[in-house]
N, C-alpha and C. Protein backbone atom coordinates (compact mmCIF):
# COMPACT_ATOMS: atom_id res chain seq x y z
N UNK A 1 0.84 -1.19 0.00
CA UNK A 1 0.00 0.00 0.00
C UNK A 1 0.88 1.24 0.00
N UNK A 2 0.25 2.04 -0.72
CA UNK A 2 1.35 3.63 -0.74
C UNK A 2 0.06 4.41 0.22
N UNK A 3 1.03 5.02 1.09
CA UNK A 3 0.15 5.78 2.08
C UNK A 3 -0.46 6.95 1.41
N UNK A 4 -1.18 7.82 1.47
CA UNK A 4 -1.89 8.70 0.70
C UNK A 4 -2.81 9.63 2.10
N UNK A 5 -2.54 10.73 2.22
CA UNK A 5 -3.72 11.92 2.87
C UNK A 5 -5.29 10.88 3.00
N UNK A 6 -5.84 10.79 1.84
CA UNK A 6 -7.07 10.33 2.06
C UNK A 6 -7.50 9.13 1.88
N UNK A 7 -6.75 8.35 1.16
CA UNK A 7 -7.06 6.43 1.40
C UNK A 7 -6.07 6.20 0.29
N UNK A 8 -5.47 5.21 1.18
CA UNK A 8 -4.30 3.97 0.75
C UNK A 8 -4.53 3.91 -0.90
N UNK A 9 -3.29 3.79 -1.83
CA UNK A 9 -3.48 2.94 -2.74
C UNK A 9 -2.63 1.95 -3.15
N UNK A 10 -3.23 1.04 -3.51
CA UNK A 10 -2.47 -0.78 -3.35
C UNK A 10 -1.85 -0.33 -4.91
N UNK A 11 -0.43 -0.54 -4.45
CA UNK A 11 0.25 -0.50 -5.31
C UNK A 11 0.22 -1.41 -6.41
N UNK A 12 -0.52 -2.63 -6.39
CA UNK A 12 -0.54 -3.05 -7.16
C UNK A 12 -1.31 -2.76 -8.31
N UNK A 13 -2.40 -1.66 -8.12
CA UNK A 13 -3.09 -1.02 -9.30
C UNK A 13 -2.19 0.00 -10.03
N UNK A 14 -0.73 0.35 -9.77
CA UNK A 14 0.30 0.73 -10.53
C UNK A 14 0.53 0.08 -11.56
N UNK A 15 0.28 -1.22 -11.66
CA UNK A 15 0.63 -2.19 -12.71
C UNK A 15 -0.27 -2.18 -13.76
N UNK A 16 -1.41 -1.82 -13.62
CA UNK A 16 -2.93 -1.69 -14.78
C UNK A 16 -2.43 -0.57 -15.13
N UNK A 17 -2.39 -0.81 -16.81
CA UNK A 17 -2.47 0.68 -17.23
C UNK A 17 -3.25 1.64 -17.01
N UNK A 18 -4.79 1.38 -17.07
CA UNK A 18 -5.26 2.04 -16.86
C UNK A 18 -5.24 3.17 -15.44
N UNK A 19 -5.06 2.90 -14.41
CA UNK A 19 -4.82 2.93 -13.17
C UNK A 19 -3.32 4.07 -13.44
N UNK A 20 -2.38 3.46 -14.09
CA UNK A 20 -1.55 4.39 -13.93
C UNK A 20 -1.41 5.67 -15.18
N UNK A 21 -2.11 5.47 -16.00
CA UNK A 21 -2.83 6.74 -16.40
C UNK A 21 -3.17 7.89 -15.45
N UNK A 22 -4.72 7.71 -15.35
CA UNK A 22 -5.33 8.15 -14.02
C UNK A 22 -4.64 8.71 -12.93
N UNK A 23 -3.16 7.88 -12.71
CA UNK A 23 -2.43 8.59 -11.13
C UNK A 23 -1.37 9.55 -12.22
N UNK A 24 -1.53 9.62 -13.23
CA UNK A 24 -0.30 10.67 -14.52
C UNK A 24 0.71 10.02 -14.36
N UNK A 25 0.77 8.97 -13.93
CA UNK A 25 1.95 8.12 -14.09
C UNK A 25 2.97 8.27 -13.00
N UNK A 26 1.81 7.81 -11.83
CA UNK A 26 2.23 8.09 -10.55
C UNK A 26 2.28 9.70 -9.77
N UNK A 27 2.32 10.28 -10.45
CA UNK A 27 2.60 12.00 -10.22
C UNK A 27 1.90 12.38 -8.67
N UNK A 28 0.52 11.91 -9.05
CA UNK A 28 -0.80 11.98 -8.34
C UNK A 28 -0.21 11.40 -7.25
N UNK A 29 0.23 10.43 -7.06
CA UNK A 29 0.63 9.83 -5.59
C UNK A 29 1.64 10.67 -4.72
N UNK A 30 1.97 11.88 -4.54
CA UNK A 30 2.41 12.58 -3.96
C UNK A 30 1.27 12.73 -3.00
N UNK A 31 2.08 12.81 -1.84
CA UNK A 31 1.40 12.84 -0.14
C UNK A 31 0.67 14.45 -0.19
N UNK A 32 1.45 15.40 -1.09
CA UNK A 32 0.61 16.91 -0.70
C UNK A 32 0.60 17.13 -2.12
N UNK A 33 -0.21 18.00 -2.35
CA UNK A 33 0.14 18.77 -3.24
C UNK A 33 -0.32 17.94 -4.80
N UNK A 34 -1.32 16.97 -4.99
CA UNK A 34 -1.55 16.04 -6.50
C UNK A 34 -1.84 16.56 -7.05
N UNK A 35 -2.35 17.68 -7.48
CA UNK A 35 -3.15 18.26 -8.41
C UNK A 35 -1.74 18.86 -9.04
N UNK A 36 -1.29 19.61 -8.01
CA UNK A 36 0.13 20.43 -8.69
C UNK A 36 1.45 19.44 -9.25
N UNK A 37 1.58 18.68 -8.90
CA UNK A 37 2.32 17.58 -9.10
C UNK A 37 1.65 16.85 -10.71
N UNK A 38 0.60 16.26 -10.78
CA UNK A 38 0.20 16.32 -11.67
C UNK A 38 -0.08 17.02 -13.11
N UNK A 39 0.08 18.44 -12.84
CA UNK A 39 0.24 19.55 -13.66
C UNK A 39 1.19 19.59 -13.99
N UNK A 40 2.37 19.59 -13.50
CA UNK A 40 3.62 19.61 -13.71
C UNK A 40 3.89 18.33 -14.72
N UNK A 41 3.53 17.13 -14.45
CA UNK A 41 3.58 15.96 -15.24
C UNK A 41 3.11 15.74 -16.59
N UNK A 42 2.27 16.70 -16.76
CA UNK A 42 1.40 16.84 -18.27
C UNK A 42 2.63 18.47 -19.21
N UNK A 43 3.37 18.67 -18.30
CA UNK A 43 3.96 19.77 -19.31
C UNK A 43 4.72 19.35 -20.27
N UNK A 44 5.12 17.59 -20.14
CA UNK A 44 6.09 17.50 -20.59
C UNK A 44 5.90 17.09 -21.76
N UNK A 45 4.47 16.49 -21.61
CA UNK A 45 3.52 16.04 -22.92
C UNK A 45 3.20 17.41 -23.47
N UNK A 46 2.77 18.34 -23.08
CA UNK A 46 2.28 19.63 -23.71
C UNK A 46 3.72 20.47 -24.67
N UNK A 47 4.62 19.97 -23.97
CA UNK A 47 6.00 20.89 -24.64
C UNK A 47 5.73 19.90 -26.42
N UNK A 48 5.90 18.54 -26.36
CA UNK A 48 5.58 17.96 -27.55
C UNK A 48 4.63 18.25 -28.44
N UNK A 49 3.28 18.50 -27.78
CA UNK A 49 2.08 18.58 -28.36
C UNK A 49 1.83 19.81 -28.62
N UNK A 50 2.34 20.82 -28.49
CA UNK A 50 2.44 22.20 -28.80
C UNK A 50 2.34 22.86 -30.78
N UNK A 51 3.71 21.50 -30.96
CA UNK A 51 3.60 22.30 -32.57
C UNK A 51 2.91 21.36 -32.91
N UNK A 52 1.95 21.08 -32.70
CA UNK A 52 0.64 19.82 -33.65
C UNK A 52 0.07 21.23 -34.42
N UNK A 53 -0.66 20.75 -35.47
CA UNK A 53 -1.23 21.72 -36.25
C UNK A 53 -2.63 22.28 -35.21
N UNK A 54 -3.62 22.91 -35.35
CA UNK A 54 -4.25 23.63 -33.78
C UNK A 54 -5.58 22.38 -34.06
N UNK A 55 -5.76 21.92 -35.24
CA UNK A 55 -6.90 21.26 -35.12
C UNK A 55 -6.31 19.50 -35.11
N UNK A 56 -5.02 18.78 -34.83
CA UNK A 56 -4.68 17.62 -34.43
C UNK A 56 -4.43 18.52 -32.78
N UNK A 57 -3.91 19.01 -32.57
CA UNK A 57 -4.33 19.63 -30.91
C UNK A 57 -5.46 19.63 -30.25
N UNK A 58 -6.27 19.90 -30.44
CA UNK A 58 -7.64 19.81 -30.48
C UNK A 58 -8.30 18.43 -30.53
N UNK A 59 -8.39 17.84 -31.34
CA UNK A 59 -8.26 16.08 -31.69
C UNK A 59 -7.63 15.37 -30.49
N UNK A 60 -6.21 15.74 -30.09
CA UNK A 60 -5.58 15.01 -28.84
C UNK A 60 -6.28 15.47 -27.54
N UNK A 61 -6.69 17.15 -27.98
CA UNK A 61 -7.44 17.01 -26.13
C UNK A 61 -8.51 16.55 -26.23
N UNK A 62 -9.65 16.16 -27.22
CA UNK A 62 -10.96 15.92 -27.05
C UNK A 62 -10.49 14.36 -26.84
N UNK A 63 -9.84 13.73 -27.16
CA UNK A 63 -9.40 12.33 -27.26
C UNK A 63 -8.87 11.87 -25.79
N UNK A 64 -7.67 12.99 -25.15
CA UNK A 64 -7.57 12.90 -23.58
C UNK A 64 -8.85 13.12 -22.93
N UNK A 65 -9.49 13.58 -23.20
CA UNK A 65 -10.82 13.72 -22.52
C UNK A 65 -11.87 12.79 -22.30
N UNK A 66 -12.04 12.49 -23.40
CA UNK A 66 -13.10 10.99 -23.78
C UNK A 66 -12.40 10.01 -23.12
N UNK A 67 -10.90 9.64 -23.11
CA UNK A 67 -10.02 8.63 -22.31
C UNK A 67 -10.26 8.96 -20.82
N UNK A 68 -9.69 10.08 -20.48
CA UNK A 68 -10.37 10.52 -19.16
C UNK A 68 -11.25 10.28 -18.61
N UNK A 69 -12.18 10.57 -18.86
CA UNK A 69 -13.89 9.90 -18.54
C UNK A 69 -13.83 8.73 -18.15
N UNK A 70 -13.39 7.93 -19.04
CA UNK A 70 -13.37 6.31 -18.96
C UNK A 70 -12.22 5.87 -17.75
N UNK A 71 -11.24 6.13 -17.77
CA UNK A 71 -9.79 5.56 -17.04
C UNK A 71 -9.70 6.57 -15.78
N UNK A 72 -10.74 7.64 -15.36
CA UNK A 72 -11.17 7.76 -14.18
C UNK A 72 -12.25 7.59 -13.21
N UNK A 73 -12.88 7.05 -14.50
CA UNK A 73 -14.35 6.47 -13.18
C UNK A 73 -13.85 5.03 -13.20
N UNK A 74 -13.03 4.23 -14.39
CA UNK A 74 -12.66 2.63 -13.32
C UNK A 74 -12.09 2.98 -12.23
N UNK A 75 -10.58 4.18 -12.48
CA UNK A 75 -10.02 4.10 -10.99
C UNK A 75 -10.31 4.22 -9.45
N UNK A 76 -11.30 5.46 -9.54
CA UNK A 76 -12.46 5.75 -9.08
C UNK A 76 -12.99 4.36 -8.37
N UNK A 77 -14.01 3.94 -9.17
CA UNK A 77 -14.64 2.52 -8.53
C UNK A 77 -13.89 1.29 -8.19
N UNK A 78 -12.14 1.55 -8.46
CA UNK A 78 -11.57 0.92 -7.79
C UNK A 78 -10.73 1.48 -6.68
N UNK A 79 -10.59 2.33 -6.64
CA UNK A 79 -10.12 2.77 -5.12
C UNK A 79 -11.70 2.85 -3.85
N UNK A 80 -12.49 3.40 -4.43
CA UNK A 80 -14.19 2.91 -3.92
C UNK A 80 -14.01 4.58 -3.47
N UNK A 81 -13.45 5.34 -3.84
CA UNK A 81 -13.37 6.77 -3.54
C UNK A 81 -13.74 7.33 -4.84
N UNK A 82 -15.07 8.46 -4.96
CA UNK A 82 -14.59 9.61 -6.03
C UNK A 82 -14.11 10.53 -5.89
N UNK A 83 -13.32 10.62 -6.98
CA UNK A 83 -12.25 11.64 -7.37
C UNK A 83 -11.48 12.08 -6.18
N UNK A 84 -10.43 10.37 -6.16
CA UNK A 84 -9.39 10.73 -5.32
C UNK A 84 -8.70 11.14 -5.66
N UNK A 85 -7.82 12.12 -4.55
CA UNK A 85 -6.78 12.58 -4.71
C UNK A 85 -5.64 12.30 -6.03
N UNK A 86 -5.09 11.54 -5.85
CA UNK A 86 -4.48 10.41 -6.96
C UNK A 86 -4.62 10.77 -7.89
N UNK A 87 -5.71 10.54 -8.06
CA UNK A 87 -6.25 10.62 -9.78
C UNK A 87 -5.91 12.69 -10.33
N UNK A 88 -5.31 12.28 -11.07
CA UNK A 88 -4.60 13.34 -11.92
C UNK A 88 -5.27 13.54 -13.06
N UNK A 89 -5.48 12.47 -14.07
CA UNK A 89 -5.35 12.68 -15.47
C UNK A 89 -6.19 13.79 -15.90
N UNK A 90 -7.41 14.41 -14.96
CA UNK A 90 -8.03 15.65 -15.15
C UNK A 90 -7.22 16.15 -14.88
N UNK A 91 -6.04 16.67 -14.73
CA UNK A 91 -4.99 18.01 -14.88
C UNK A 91 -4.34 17.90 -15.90
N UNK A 92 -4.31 17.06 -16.57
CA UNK A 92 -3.70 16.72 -17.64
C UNK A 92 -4.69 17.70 -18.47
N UNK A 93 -5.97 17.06 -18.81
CA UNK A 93 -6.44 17.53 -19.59
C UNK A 93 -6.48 18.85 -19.61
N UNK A 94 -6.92 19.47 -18.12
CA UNK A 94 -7.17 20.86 -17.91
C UNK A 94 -6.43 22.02 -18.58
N UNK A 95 -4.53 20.90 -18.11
CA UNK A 95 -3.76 22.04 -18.53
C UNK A 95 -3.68 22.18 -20.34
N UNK A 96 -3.51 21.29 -20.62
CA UNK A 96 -3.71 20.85 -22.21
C UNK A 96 -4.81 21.95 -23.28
N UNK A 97 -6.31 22.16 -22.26
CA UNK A 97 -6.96 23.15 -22.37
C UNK A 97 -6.71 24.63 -22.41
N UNK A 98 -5.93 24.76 -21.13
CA UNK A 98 -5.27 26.33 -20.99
C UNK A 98 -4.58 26.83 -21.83
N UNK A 99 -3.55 25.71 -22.90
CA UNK A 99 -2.62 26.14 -23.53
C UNK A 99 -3.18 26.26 -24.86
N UNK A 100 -4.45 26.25 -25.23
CA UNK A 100 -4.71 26.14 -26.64
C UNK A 100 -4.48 26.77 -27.50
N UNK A 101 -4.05 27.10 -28.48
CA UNK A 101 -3.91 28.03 -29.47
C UNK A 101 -3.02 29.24 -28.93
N UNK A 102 -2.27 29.02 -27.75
CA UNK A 102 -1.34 29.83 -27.06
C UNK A 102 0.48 29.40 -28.36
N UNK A 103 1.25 30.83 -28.24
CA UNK A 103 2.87 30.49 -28.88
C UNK A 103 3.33 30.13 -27.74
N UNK A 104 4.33 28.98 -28.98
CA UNK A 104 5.43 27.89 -28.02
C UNK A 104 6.30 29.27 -26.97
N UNK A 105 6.69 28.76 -25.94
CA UNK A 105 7.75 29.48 -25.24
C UNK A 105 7.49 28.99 -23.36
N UNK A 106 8.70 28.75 -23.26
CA UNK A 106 8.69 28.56 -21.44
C UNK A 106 7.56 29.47 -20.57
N UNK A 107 7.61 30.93 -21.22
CA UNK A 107 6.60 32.30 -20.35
C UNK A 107 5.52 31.73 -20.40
N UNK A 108 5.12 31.21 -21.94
CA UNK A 108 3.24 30.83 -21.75
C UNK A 108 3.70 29.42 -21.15
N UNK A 109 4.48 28.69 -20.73
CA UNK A 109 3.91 27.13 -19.90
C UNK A 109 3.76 27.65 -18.84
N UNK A 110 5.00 27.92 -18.10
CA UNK A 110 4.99 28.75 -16.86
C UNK A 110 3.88 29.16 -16.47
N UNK A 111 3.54 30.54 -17.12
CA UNK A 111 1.88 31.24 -16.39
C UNK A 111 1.23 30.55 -16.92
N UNK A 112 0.90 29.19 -17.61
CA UNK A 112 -0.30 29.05 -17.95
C UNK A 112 -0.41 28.43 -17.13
N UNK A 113 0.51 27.00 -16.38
CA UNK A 113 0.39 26.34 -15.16
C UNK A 113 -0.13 27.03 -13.93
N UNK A 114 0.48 28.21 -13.62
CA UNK A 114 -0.32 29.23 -12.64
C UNK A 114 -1.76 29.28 -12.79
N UNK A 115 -1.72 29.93 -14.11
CA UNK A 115 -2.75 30.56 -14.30
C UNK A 115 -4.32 29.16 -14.67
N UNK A 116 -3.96 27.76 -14.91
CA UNK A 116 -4.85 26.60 -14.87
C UNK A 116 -4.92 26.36 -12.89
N UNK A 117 -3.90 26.47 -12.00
CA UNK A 117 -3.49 25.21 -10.92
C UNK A 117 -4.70 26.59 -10.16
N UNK A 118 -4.74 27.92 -10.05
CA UNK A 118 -5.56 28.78 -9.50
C UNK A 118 -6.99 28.41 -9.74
N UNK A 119 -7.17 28.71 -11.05
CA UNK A 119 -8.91 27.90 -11.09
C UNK A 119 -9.13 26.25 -10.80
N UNK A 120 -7.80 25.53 -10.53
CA UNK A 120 -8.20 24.26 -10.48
C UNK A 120 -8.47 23.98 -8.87
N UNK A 121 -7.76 25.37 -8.28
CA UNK A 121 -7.76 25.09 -6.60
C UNK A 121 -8.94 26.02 -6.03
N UNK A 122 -9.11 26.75 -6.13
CA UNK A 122 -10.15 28.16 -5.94
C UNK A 122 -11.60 27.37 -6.24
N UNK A 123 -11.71 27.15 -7.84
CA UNK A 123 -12.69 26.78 -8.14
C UNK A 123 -14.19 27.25 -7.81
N UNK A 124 -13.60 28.66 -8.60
CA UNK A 124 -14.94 29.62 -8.67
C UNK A 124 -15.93 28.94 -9.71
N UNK A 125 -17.05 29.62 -9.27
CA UNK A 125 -18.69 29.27 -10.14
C UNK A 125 -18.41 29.23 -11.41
N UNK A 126 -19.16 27.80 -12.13
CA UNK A 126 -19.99 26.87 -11.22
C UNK A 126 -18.84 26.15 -11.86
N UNK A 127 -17.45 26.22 -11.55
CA UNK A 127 -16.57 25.14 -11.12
C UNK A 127 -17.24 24.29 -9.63
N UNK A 128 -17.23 24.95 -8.42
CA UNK A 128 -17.72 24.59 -7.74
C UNK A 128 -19.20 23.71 -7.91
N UNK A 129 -20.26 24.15 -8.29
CA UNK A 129 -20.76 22.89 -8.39
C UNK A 129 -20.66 22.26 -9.14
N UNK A 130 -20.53 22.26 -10.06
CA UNK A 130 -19.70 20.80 -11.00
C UNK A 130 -18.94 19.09 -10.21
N UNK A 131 -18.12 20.59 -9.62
CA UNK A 131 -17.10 19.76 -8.66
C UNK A 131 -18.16 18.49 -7.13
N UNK A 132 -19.07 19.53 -7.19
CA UNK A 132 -19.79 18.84 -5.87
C UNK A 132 -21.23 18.00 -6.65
N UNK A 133 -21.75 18.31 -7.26
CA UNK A 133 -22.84 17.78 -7.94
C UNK A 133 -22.61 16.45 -9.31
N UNK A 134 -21.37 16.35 -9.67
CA UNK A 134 -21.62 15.89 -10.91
C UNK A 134 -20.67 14.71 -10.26
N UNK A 135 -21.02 13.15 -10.45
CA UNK A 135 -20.35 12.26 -10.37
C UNK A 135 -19.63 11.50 -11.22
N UNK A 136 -19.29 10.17 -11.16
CA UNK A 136 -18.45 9.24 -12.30
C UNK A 136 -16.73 9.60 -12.84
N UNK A 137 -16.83 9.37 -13.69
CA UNK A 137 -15.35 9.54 -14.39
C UNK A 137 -16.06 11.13 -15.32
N UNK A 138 -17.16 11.07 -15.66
CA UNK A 138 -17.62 12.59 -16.18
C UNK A 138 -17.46 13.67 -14.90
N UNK A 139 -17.73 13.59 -13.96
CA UNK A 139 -17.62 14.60 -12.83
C UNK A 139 -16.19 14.53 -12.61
N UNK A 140 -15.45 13.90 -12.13
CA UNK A 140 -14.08 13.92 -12.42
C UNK A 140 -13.57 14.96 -13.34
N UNK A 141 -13.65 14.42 -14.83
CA UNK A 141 -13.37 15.37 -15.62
C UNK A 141 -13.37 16.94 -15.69
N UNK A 142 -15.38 17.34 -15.73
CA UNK A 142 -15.30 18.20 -15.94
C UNK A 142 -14.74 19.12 -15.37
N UNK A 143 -14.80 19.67 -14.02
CA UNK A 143 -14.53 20.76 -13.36
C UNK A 143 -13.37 21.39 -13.49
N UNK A 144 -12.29 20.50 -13.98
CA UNK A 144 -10.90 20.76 -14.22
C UNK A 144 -10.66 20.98 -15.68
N UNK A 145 -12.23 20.69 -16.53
CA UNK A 145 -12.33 21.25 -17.85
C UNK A 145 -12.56 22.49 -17.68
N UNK A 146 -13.25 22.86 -17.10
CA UNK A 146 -14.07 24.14 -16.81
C UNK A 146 -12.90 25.29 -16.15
N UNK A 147 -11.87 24.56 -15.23
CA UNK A 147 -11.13 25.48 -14.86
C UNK A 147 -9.47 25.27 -15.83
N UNK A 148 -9.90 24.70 -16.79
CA UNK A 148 -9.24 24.90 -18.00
C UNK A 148 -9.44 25.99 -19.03
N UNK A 149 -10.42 26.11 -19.17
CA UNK A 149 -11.24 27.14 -20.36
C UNK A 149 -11.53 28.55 -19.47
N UNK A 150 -11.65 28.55 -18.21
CA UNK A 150 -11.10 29.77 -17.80
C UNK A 150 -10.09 30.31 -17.84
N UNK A 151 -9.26 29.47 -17.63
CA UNK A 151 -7.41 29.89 -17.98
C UNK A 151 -7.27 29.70 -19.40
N UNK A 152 -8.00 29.13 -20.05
CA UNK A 152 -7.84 29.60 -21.67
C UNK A 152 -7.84 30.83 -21.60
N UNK A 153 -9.26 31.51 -21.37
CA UNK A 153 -9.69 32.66 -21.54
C UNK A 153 -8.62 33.86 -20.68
N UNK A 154 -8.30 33.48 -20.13
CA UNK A 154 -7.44 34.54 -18.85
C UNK A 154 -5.95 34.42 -20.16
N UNK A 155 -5.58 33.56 -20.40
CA UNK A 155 -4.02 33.42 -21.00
C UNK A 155 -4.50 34.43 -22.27
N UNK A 156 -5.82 33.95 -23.11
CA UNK A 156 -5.93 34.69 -24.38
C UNK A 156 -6.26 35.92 -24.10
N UNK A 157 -6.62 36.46 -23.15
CA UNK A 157 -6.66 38.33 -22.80
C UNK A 157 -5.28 38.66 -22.86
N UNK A 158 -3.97 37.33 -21.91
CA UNK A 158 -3.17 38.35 -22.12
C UNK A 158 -2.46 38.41 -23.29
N UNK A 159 -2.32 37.34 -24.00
CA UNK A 159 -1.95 37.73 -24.93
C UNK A 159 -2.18 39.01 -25.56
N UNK A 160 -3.56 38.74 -26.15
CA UNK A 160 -4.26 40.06 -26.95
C UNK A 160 -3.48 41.42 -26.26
N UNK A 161 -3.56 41.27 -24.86
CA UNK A 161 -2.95 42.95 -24.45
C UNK A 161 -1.31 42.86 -24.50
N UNK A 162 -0.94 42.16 -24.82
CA UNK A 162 0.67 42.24 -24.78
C UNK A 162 1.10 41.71 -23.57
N UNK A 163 0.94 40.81 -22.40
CA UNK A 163 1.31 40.86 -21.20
C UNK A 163 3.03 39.78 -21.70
N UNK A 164 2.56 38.87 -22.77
CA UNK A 164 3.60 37.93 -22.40
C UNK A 164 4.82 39.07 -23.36
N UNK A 165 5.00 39.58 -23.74
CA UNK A 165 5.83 40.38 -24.84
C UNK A 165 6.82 41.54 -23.74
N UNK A 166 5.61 42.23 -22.43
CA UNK A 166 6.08 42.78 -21.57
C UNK A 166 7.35 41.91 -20.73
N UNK A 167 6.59 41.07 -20.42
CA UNK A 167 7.24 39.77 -19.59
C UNK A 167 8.86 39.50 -19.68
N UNK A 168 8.81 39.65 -21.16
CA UNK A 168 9.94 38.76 -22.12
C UNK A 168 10.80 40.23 -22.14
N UNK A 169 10.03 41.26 -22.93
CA UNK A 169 11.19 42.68 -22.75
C UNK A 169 12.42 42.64 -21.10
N UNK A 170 11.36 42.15 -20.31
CA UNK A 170 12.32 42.80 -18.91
C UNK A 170 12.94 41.18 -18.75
N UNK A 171 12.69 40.36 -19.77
CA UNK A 171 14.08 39.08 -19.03
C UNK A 171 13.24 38.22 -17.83
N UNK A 172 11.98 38.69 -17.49
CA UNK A 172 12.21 37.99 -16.41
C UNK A 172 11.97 35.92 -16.49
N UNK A 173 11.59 35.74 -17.56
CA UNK A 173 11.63 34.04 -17.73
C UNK A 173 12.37 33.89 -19.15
């Protein structure tokens, strides 16, 4: 058993793929902090998936998504917890969301991780009920969709106003 904040997980569901999807490939099993840990674990896929053309981008997140659904409500009904801790692969998607149609560069991963892990923790309206009302491997999902497409929207303002161009003039990433 790997000890965990809110219930044990038998390591031996490390060995099902599916299962270790769902934990981002273990990421999620961090004692504090899974969601952020998890986020961090999907950048590395996002640095790749970046120069896809915007509509095979698109294709891969609706595709992480639909996978999602599925490979978090088994994990789900096999830990007998929803939406444990653990379970990551909604940050995956989330962040995957934030970055859409955003230019390649360290500045936009950077704030976009900020700017997704804030609505994924806060989880202003109706992130919040989403989060509390909606069950399965779909409730899972969404809320961290939802606080994806807010940080879409937050990253594509700044663009439009110049924030990442400011950023980059003064050096600071």
């Amino acid at each position: 058993m790997i000890k965990y904040f809110r219930a044990a997980v038998p390591f031996k569901l490390l060995l099902n793929p599916i299962h270790l999807l769902s934990f981002g490939f273990g990421s999620g099993l961090s004692p504090f902090a899974s969601g952020t840990f998890g986020t961090l674990a999907a950048i590395p896929f996002y640095y790749y998936m970046q120069s896809l053309p915007i509509t095979y981008y698109l294709l891969m997140v609706a595709l992480t998504f639909a996978l999602g659904v599925y490979i978090c409500d088994v994990t789900s009904k096999a830990l007998g917890v929803h939406d444990h801790g653990a379970i990551v692969w909604d940050e995956f998607v989330g962040y995957f969301i934030t970055m859409i149609a955003l230019p390649s560069g360290w500045t936009y991963i950077i704030v976009g991780f900020f700017m997704f892990r804030v609505f994924d923790v806060f989880k202003p309206w109706p992130i919040n009920i989403l989060d509390e009302k909606v069950s399965g491997g779909f409730g899972i999902m969404i809320d961290d969709v939802l606080a994806g497409v807010y940080a879409l929207v937050c990253m594509q303002i700044l663009v439009y106003f110049g924030f990442f161009e400011k950023i980059n003039s003064i050096g600071l990433f």
